[in-house]
C-alpha atoms as a PDB file:
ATOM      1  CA  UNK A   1    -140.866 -46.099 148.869  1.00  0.00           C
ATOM      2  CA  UNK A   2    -138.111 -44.259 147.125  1.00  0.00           C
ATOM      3  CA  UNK A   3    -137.522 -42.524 150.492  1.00  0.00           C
ATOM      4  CA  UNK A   4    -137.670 -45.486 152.707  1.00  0.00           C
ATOM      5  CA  UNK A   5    -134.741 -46.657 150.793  1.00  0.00           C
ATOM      6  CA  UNK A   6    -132.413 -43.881 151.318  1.00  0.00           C
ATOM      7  CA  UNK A   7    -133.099 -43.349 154.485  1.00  0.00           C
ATOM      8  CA  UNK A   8    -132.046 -46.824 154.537  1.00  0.00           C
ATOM      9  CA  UNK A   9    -128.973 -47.152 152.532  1.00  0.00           C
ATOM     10  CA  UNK A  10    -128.327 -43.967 154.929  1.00  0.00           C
ATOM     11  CA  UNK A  11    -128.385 -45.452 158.121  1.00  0.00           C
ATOM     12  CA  UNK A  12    -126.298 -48.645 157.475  1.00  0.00           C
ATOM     13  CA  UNK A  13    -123.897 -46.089 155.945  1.00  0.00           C
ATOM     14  CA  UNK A  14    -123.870 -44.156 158.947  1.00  0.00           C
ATOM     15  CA  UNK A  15    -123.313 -47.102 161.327  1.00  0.00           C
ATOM     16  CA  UNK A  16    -120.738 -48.617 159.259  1.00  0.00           C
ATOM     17  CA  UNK A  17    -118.543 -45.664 159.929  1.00  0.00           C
ATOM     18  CA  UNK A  18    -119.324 -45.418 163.022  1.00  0.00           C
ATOM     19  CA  UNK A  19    -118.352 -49.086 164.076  1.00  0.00           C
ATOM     20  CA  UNK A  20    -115.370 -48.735 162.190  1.00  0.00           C
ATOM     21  CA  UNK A  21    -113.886 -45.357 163.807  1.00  0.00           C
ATOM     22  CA  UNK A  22    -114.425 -47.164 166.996  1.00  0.00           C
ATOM     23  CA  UNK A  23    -112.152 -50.147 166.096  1.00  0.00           C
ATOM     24  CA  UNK A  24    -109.106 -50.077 168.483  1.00  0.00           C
ATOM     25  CA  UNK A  25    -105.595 -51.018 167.268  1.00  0.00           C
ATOM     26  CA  UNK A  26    -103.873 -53.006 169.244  1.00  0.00           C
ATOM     27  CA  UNK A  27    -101.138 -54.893 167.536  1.00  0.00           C
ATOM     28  CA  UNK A  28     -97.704 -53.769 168.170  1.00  0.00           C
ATOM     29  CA  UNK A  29     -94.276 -54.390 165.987  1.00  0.00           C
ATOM     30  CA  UNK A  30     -92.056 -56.762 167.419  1.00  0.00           C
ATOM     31  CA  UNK A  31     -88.295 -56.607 166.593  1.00  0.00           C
ATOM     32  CA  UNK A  32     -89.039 -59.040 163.618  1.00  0.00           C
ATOM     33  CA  UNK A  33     -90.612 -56.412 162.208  1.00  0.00           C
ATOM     34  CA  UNK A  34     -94.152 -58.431 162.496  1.00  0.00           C
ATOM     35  CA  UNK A  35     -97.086 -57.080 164.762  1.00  0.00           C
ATOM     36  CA  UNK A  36     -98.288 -58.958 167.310  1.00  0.00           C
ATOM     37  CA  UNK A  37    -102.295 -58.920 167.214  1.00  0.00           C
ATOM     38  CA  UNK A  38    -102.366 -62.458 168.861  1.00  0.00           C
ATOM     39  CA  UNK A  39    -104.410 -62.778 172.264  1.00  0.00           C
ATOM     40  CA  UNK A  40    -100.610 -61.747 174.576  1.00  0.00           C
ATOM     41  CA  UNK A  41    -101.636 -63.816 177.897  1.00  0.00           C
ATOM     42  CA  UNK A  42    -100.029 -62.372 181.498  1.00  0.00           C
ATOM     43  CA  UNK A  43     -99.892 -66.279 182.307  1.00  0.00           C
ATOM     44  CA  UNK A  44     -98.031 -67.436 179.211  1.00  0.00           C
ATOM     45  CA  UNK A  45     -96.450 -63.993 177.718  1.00  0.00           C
ATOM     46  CA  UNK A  46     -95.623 -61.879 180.631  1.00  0.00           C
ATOM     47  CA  UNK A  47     -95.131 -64.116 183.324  1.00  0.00           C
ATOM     48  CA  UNK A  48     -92.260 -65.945 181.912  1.00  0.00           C
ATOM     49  CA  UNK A  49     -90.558 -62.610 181.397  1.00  0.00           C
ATOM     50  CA  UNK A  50     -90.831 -61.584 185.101  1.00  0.00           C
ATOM     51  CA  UNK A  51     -89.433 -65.022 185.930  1.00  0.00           C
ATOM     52  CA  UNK A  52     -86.508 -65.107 183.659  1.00  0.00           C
ATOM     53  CA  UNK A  53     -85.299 -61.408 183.956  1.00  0.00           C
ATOM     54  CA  UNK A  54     -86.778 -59.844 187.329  1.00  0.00           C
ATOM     55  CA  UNK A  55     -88.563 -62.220 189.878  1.00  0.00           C
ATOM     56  CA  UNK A  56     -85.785 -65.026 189.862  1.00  0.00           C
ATOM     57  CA  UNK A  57     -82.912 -62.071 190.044  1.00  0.00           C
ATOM     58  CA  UNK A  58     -83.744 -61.655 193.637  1.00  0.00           C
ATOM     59  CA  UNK A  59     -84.531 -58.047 192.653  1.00  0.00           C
ATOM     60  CA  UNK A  60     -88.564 -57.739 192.590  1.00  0.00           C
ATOM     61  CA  UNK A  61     -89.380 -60.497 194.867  1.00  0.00           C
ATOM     62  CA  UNK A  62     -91.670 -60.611 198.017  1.00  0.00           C
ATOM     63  CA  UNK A  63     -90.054 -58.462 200.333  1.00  0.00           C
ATOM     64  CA  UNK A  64     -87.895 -57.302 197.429  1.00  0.00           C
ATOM     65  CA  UNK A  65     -88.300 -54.135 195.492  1.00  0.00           C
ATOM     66  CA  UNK A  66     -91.342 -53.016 194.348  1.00  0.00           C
ATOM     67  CA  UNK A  67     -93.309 -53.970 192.320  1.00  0.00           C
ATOM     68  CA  UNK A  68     -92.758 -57.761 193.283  1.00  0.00           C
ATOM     69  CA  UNK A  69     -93.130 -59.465 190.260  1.00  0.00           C
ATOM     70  CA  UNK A  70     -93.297 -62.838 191.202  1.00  0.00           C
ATOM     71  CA  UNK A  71     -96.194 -65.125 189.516  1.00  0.00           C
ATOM     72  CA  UNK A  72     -98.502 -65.567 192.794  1.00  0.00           C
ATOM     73  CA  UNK A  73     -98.372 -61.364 193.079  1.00  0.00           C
ATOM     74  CA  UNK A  74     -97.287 -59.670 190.028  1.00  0.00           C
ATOM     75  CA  UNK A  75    -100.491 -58.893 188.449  1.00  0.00           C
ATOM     76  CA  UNK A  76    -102.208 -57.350 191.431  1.00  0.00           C
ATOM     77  CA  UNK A  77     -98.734 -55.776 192.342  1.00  0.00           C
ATOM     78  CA  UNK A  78     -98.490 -53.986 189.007  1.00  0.00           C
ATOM     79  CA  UNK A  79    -102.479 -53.066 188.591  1.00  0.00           C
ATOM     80  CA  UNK A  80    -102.709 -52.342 192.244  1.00  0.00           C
ATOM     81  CA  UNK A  81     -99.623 -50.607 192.106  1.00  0.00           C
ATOM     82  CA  UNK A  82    -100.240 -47.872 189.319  1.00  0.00           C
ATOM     83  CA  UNK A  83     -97.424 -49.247 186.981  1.00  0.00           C
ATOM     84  CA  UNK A  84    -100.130 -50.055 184.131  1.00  0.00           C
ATOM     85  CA  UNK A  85    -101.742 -47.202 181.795  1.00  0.00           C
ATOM     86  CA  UNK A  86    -104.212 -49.231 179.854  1.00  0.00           C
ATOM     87  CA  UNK A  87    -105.886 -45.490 178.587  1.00  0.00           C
ATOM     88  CA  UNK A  88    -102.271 -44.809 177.911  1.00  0.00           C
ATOM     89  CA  UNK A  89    -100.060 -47.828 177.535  1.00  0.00           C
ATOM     90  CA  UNK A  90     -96.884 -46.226 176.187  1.00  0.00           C
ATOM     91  CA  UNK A  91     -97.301 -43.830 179.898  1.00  0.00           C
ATOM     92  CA  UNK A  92     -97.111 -47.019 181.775  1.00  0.00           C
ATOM     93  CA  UNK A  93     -94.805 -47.247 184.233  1.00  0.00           C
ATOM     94  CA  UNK A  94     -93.868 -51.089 183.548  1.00  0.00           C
ATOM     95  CA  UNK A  95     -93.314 -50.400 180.188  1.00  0.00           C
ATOM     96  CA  UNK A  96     -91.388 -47.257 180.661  1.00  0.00           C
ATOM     97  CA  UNK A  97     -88.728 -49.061 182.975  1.00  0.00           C
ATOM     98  CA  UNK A  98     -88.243 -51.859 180.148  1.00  0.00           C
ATOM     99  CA  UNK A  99     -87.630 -49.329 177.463  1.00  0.00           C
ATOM    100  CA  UNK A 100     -85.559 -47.155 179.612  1.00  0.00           C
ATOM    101  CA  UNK A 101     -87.305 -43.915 178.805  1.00  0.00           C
ATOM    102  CA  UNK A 102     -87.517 -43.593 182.609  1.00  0.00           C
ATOM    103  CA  UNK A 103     -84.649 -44.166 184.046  1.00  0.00           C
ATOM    104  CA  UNK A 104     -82.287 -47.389 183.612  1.00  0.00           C
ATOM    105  CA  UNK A 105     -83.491 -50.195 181.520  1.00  0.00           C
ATOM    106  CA  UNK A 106     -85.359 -53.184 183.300  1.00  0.00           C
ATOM    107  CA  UNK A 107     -83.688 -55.574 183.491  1.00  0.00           C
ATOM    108  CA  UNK A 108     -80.030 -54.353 184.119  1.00  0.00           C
ATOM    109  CA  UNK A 109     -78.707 -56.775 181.414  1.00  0.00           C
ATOM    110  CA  UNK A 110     -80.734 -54.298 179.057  1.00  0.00           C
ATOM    111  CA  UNK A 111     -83.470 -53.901 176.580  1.00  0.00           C
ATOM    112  CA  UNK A 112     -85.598 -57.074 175.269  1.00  0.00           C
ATOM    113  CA  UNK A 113     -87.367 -55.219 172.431  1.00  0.00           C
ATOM    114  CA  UNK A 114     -89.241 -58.408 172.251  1.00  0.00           C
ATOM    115  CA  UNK A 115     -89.520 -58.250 175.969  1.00  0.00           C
ATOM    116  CA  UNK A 116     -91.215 -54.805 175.133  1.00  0.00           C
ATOM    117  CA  UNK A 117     -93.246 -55.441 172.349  1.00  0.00           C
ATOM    118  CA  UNK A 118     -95.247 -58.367 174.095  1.00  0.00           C
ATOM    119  CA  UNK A 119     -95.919 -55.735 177.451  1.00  0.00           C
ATOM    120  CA  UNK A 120     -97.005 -53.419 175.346  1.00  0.00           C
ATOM    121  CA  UNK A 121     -99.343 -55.407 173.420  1.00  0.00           C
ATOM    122  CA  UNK A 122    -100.764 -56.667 176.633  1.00  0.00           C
ATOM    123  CA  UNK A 123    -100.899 -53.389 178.103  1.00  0.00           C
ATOM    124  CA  UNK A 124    -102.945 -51.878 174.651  1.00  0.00           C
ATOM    125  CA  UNK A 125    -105.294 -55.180 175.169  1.00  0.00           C
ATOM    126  CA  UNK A 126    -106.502 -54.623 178.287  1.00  0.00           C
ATOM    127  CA  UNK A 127    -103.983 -55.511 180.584  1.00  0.00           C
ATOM    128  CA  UNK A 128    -106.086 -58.716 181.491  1.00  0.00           C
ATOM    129  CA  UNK A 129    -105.212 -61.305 184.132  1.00  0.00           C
ATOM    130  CA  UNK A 130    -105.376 -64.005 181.494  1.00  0.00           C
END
């Protein structure tokens, strides 16, 4: 009986750990200094940034540059398009143009850390059309 117990106490011990070393981060800091771990929706989060800084420029529009980030095609555009690294999200294109680290910051007026934070978070969740 003794035995039956360990082995026991033993196995939930051994699943714990392994349940928890397969827990996936994916909050991000925003330039408040707080992480976002809140759902980040491409309809409510992302969306409004294309619109404000990129789709409504005239810049990344149908017929515009690539990717064309307006709300009817911007998802499929950037998934479609190899611009998000959801094994990788700090690799991803997207998010490597709004940072700068590849060439000149998206958008031209410059960098939203904010902007940032919430495409990264979305990118480390999944990158879901949501």
């Amino acid at each position: 009986m003794l035995q039956y117990k360990k082995t026991i106490g033993f196995l939930a011990c051994f699943i714990m750990l392994l349940l928890i070393g397969c827990y996936k981060n994916v909050s991000v800091i925003s330039t408040t200094g707080e992480e976002i771990t809140r759902p980040v929706s491409f309809t409510a989060d992302i969306i409004p940034i294309f619109n404000s800084s990129c789709s409504l420029s005239g810049c990344h529009t149908t017929g515009g540059k690539s990717p064309d980030l307006t709300a009817a095609n911007a998802y499929n555009s950037l998934m479609n398009g190899g611009y998000v690294n959801t094994a990788d999200p700090e690799s991803s294109v997207i998010y490597l143009w709004m940072t700068g680290k590849k060439s000149t910051p998206m958008p031209p007026s410059g960098i939203n850390k904010d902007y940032n934070s919430l495409m990264l978070a979305w990118i480390k969740q999944g990158a879901k059309n949501n």
